[in-house]
Protein backbone atom coordinates (compact mmCIF):
# COMPACT_ATOMS: atom_id res chain seq x y z
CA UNK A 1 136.10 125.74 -33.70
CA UNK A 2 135.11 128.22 -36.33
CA UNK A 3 136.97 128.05 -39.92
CA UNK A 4 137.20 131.82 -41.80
CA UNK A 5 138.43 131.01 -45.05
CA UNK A 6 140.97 132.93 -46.54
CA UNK A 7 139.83 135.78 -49.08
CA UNK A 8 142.38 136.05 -52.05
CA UNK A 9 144.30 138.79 -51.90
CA UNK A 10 147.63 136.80 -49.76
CA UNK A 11 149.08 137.10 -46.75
CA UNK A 12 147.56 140.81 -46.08
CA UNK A 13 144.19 138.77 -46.30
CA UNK A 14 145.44 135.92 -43.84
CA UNK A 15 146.20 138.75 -41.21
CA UNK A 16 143.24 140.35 -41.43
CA UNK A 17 141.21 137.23 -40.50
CA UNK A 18 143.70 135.62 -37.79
CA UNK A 19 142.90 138.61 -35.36
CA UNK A 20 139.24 138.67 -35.08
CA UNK A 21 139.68 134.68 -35.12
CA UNK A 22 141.48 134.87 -31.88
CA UNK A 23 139.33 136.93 -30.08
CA UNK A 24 136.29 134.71 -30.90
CA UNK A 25 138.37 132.20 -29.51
CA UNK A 26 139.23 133.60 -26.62
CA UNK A 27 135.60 134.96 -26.08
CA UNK A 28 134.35 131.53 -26.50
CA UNK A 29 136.90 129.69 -23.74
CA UNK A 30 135.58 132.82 -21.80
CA UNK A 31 131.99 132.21 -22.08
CA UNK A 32 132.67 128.07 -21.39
CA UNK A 33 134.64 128.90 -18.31
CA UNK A 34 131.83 130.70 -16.82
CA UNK A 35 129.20 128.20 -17.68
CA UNK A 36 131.35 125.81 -15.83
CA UNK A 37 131.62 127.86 -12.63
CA UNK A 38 127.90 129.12 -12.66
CA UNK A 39 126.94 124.74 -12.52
CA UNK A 40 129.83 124.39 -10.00
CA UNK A 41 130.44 121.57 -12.36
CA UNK A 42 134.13 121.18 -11.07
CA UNK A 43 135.05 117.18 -10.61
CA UNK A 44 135.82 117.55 -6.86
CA UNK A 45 132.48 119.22 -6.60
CA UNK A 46 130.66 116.68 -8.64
CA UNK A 47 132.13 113.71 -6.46
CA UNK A 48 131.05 115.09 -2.69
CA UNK A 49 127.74 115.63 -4.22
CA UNK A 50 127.72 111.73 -5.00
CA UNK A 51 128.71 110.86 -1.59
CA UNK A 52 126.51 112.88 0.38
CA UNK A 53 123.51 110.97 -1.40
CA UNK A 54 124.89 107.46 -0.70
CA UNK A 55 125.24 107.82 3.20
CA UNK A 56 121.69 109.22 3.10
CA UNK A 57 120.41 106.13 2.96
CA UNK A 58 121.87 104.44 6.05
CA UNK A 59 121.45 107.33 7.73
CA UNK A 60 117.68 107.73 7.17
CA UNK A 61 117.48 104.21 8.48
CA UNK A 62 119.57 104.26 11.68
CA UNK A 63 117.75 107.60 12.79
CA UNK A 64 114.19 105.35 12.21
CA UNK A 65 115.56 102.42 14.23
CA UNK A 66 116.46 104.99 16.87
CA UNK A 67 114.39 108.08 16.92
CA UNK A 68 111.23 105.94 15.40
CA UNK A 69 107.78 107.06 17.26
CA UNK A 70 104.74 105.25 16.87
CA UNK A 71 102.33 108.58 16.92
CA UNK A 72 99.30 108.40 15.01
CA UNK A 73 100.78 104.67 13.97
CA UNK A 74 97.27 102.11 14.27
CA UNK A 75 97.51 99.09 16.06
CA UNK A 76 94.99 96.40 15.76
CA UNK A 77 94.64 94.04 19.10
CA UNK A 78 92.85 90.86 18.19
CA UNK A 79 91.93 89.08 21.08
CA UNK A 80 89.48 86.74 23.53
CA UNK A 81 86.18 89.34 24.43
CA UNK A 82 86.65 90.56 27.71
CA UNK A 83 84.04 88.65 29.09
CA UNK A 84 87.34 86.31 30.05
CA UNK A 85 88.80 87.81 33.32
CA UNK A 86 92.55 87.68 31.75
CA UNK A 87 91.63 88.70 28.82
CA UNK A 88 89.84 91.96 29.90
CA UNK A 89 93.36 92.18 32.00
CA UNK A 90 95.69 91.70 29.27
CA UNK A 91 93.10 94.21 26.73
CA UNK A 92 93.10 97.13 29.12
CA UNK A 93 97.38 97.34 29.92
CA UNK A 94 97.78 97.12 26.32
CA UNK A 95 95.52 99.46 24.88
CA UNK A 96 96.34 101.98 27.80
CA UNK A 97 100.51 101.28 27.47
CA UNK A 98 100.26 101.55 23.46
CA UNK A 99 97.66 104.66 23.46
CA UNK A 100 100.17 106.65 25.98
CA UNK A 101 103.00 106.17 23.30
CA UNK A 102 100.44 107.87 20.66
CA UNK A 103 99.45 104.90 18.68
CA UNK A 104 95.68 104.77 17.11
CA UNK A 105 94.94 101.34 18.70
CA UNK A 106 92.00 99.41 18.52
CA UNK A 107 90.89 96.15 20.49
CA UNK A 108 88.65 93.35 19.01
CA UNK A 109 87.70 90.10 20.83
CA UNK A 110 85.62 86.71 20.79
CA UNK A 111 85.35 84.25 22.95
CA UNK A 112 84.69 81.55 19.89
CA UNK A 113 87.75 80.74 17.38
CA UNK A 114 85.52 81.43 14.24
CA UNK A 115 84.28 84.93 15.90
CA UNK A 116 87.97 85.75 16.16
CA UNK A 117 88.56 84.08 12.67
CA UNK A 118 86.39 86.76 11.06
CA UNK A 119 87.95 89.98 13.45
CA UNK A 120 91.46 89.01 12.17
CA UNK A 121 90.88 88.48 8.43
CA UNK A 122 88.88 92.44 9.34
CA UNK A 123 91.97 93.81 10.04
CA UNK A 124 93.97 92.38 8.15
CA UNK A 125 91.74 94.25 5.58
CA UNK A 126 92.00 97.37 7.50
CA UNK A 127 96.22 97.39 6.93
CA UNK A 128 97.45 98.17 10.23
CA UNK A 129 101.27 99.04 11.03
CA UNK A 130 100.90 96.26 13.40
CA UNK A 131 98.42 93.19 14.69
CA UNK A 132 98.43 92.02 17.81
CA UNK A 133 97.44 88.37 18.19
CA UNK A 134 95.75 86.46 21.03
CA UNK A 135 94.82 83.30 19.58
CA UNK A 136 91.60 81.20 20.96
CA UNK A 137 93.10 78.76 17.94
CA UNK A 138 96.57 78.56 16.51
CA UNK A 139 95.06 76.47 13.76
CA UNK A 140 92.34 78.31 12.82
CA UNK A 141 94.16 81.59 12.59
CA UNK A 142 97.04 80.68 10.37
CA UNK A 143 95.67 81.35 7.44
CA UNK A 144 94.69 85.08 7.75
CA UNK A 145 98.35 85.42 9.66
CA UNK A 146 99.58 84.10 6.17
CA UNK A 147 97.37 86.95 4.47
CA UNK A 148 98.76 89.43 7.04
CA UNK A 149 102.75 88.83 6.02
CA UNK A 150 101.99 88.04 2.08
CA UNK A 151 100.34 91.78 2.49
CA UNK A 152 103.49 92.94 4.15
CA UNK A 153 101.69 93.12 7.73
CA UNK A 154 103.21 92.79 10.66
CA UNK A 155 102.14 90.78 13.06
CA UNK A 156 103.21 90.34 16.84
CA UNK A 157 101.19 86.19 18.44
CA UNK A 158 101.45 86.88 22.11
CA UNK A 159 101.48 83.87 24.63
CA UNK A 160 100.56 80.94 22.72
CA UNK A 161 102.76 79.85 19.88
CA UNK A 162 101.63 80.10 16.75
CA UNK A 163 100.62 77.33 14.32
CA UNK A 164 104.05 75.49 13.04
CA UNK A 165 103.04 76.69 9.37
CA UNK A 166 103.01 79.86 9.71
CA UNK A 167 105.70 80.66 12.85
CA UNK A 168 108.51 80.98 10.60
CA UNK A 169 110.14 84.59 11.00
CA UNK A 170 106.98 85.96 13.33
CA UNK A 171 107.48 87.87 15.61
CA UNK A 172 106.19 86.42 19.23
CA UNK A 173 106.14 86.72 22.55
CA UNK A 174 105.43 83.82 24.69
CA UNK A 175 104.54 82.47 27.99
CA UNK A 176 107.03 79.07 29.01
CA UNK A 177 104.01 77.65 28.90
CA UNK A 178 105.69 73.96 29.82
CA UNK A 179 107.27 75.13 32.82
CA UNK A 180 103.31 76.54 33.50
CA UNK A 181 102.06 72.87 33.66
CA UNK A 182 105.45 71.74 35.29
CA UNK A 183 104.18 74.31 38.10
CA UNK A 184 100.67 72.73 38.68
CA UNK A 185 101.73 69.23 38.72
CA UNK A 186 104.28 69.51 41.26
CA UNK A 187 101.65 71.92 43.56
CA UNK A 188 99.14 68.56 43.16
CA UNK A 189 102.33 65.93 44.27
CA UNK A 190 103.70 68.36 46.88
CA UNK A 191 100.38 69.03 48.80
CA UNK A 192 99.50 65.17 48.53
CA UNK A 193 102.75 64.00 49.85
CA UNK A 194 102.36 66.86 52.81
CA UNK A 195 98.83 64.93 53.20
CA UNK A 196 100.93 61.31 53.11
CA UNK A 197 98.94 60.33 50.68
CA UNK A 198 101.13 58.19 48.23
CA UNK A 199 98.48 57.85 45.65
CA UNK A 200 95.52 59.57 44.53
CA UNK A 201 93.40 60.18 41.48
CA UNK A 202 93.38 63.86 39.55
CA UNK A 203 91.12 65.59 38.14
CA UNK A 204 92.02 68.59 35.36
CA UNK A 205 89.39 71.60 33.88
CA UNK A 206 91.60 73.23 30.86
CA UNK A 207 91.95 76.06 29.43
CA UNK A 208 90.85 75.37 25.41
CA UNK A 209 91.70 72.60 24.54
CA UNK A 210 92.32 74.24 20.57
CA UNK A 211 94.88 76.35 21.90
CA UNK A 212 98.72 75.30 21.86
CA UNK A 213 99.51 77.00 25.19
CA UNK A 214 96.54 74.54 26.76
CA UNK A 215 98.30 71.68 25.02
CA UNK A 216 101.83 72.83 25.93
CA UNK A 217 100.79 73.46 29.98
CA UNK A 218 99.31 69.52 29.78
CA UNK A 219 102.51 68.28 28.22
CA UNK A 220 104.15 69.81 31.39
CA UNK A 221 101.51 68.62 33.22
CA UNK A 222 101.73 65.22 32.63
CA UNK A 223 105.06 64.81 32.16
CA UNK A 224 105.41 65.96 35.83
CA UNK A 225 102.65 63.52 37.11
CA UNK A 226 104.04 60.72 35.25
CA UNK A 227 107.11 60.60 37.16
CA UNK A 228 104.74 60.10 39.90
CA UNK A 229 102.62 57.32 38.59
CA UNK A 230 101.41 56.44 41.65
CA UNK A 231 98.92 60.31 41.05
CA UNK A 232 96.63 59.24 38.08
CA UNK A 233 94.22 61.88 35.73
CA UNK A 234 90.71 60.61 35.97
CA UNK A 235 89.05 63.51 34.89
CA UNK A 236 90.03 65.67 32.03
CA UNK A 237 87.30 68.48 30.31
CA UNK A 238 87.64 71.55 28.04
CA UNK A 239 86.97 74.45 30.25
CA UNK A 240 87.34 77.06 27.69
CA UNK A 241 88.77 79.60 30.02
CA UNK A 242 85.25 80.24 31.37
CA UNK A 243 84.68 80.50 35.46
CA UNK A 244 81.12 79.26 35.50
CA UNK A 245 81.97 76.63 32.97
CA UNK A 246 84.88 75.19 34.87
CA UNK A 247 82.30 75.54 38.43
CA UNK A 248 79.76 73.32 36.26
CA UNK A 249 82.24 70.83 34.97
CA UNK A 250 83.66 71.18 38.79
CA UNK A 251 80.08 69.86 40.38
CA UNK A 252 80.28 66.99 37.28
CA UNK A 253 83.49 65.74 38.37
CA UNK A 254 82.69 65.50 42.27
CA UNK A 255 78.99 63.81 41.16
CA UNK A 256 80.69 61.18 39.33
CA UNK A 257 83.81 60.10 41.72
CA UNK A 258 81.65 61.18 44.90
CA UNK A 259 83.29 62.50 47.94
CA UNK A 260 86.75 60.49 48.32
CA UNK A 261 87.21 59.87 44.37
CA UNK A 262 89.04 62.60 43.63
CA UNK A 263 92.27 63.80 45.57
CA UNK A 264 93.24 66.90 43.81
CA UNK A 265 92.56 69.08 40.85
CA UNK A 266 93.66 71.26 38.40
CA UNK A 267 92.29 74.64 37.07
CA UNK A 268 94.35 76.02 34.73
CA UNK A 269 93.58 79.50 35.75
CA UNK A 270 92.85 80.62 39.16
CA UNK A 271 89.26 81.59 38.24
CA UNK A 272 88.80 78.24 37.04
CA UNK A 273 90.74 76.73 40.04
CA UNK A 274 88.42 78.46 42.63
CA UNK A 275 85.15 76.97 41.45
CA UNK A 276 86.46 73.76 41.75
CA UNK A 277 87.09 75.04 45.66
CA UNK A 278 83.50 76.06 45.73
CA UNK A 279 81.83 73.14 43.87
CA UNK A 280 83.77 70.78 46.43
CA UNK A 281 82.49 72.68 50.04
CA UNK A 282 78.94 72.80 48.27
CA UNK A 283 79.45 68.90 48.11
CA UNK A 284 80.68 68.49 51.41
CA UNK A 285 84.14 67.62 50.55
CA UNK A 286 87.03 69.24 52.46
CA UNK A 287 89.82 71.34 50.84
CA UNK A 288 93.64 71.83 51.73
CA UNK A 289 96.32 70.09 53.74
CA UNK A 290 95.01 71.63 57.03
CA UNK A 291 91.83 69.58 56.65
CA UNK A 292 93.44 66.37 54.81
CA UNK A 293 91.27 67.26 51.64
CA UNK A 294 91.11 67.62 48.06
CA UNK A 295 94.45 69.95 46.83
CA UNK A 296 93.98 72.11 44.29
CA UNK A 297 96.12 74.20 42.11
CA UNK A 298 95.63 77.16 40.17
CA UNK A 299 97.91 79.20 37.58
CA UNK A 300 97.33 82.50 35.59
CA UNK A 301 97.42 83.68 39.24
CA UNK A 302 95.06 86.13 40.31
CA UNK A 303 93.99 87.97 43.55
CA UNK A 304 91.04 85.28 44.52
CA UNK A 305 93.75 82.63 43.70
CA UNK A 306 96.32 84.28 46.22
CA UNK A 307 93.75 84.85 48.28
CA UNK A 308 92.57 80.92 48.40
CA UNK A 309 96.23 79.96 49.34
CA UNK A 310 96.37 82.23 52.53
CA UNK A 311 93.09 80.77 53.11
CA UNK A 312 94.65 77.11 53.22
CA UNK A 313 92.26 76.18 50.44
CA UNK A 314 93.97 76.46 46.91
CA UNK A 315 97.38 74.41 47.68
CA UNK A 316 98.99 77.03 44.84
CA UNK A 317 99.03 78.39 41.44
CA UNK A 318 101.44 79.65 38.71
CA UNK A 319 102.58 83.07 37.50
CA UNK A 320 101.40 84.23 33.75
CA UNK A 321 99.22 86.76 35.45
CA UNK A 322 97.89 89.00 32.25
CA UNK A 323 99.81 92.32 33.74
CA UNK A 324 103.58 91.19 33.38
CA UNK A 325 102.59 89.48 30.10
CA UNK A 326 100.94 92.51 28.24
CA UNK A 327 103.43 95.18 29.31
CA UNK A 328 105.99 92.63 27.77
CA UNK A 329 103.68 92.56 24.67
CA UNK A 330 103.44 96.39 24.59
CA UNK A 331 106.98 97.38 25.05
CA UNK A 332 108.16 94.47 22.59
CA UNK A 333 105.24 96.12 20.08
CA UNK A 334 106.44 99.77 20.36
CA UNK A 335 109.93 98.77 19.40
CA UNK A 336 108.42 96.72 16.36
CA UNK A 337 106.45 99.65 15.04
CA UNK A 338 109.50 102.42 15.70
CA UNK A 339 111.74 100.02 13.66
CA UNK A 340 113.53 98.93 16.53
CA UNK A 341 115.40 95.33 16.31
CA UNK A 342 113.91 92.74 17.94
CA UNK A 343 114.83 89.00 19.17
CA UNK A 344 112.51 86.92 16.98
CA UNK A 345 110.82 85.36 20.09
CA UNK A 346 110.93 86.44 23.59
CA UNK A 347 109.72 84.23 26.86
CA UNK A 348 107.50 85.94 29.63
CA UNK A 349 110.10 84.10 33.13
CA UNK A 350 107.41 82.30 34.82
CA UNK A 351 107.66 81.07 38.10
CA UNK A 352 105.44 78.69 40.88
CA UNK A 353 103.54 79.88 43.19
CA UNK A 354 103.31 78.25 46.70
CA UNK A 355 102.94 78.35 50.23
CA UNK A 356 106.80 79.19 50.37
CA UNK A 357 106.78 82.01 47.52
CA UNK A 358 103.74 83.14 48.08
CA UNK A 359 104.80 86.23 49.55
CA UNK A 360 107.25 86.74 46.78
CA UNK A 361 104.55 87.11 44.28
CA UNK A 362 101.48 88.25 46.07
CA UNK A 363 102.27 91.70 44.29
CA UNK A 364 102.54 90.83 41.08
CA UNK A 365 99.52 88.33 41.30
CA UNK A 366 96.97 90.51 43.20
CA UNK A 367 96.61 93.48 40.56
CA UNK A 368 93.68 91.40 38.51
């Protein structure tokens, strides 16, 4: 506060000060009050202030888990070249599904792992919001998946599991690839033992053999067939996923064992299964219980392997069609990019295919 000292002269002097040193005062207290209630500055007022900025926050967040959109957001597909007939499947659905929800997607493909190598490592350069992974090689992919979550990308591996060293906290969706193998092996023993035929040997044309989901379905596979050991595998090539490949290897197989050698076969997709068919009439050898002949089995069912059952030629085939799998992918990929939670890992429910479900799953079988 201000000090006036006192002029000399007594108490006449004191008075004459003490009055004007009041009013400053109370001018002063005046002038403070009304800075204080121009800045609102009360404590009360100062507190809800600090509140409302706290629960900002969490509220900012839940409305983005919720209310997310993925408009404008770009999507990266990296996947097999749609020269592969599930592939250009699985492409199509998930460029179409993700595109309709307003994401900027585009879709890359090779149908070599070093091609695909080289696309991923691209966009992981490019910084999508989110990569969508069809592996031709778990192995050979892990490191640029690496890159992709060092540089805070996300990334979604459909079917095939990825590499062991780089699956921690990815996010996946996968086909029970196991049960996929189960599937075909116990077509191959059923439609023998319909044929009475106790034993027989098999013959298999995989998918690639780099891929884990080609080395889960043969764990299945053979785990299956060796509870029958009595049904032996002969014959077992890499058909890469490739219909006039698996027809070639198909026409190898029969030239080899000759006509009775072989008792039944596995394609592990249906496109691969119905060459075999073909490559086996062109040699004179008969297919399917009706005719006591070779029993084949498909999976990654498709219309011309649906259509080979009715015809009593394919003995079955497997679900993992490329439809149900990449609307899975696409509605597990919008949630990831609006901020939705997610399970870690989800499983595509797969299911065998045979002349007593066939009807069941003609529908969801014939639409590739």
């Amino acid at each position: 506060m201000l000090r006036a000292k006192n002029p000399p002269g007594g108490e006449g002097g004191r008075r004459s000060v003490t009055g004007p040193r009041l009013l400053i005062g109370a001018l002063l207290l005046l002038a403070l009050a009304l800075v204080v209630t121009a800045c609102g500055g009360s404590s009360s007022s100062s507190s809800s202030t600090d509140t409302t900025a706290e629960s900002s926050e969490p509220a900012e967040s839940s409305g983005g888990a919720e209310g997310g959109s993925i408009e404008g957001k770009k999507v990266t597909v990296v996947s097999v070249a749609e020269g592969n007939p599930w592939a250009a499947v699985f492409n199509k659905i998930v460029e179409e599904k993700l595109g309709a929800e307003g994401a900027d997607v585009t879709v890359v493909g090779s149908l070599e792992p070093a091609g695909q190598v080289q696309m991923l490592n691209q966009a992981v350069a490019e910084n999508p919001e989110l990569i969508i992974l069809e592996a031709l090689d778990s192995k050979a992919v892990a490191p640029a998946i690496a890159k992709a979550k060092a540089q805070g990308i996300a990334v979604l591996n459909a079917d095939g599991k990825a590499d062991p060293s780089v699956s921690s906290e990815l996010n996946q969706v996968l086909s029970d690839n196991v049960s996929l193998g189960e599937y075909a092996a116990e077509n191959i023993v059923e439609g023998l033992e319909a044929e009475g035929k106790s034993s027989g040997n098999v013959g298999v044309i995989a998918g690639t053999a780099a891929m884990l989901l080609t080395q889960e379905r043969m764990e299945g596979f053979d785990k299956v067939l060796g509870e029958h050991p009595s049904y032996k595998v002969v014959y077992e090539e890499d058909g890469n996923w490739e219909p006039v490949k698996s027809g070639e290897l198909a026409k190898q197989m029969f030239a080899k064992f000759g006509k009775d050698g072989i008792q039944a076969a596995y394609g592990m997709a249906d496109y691969m299964a119905a060459p075999i068919v073909t490559a086996a009439k062109q040699a004179g050898i008969p297919v399917g219980v009706k005719n006591n002949g070779l029993i084949v089995t498909g999976g990654n069912c498709f219309k011309v392997g649906i259509e080979s059952i009715e015809a009593g030629e394919m003995y079955g085939t497997a679900t993992e069609d490329p439809g149900t799998i990449a609307e899975q992918v696409s509605e597990y990929a919008t949630k990831m990019v609006e901020g939705q939670e997610v399970p870690l890992t989800e499983t595509v429910k797969e299911a065998r295919v045979y002349p007593k479900t066939l009807k069941q799953y003609t529908a969801q079988c014939t639409k590739a």
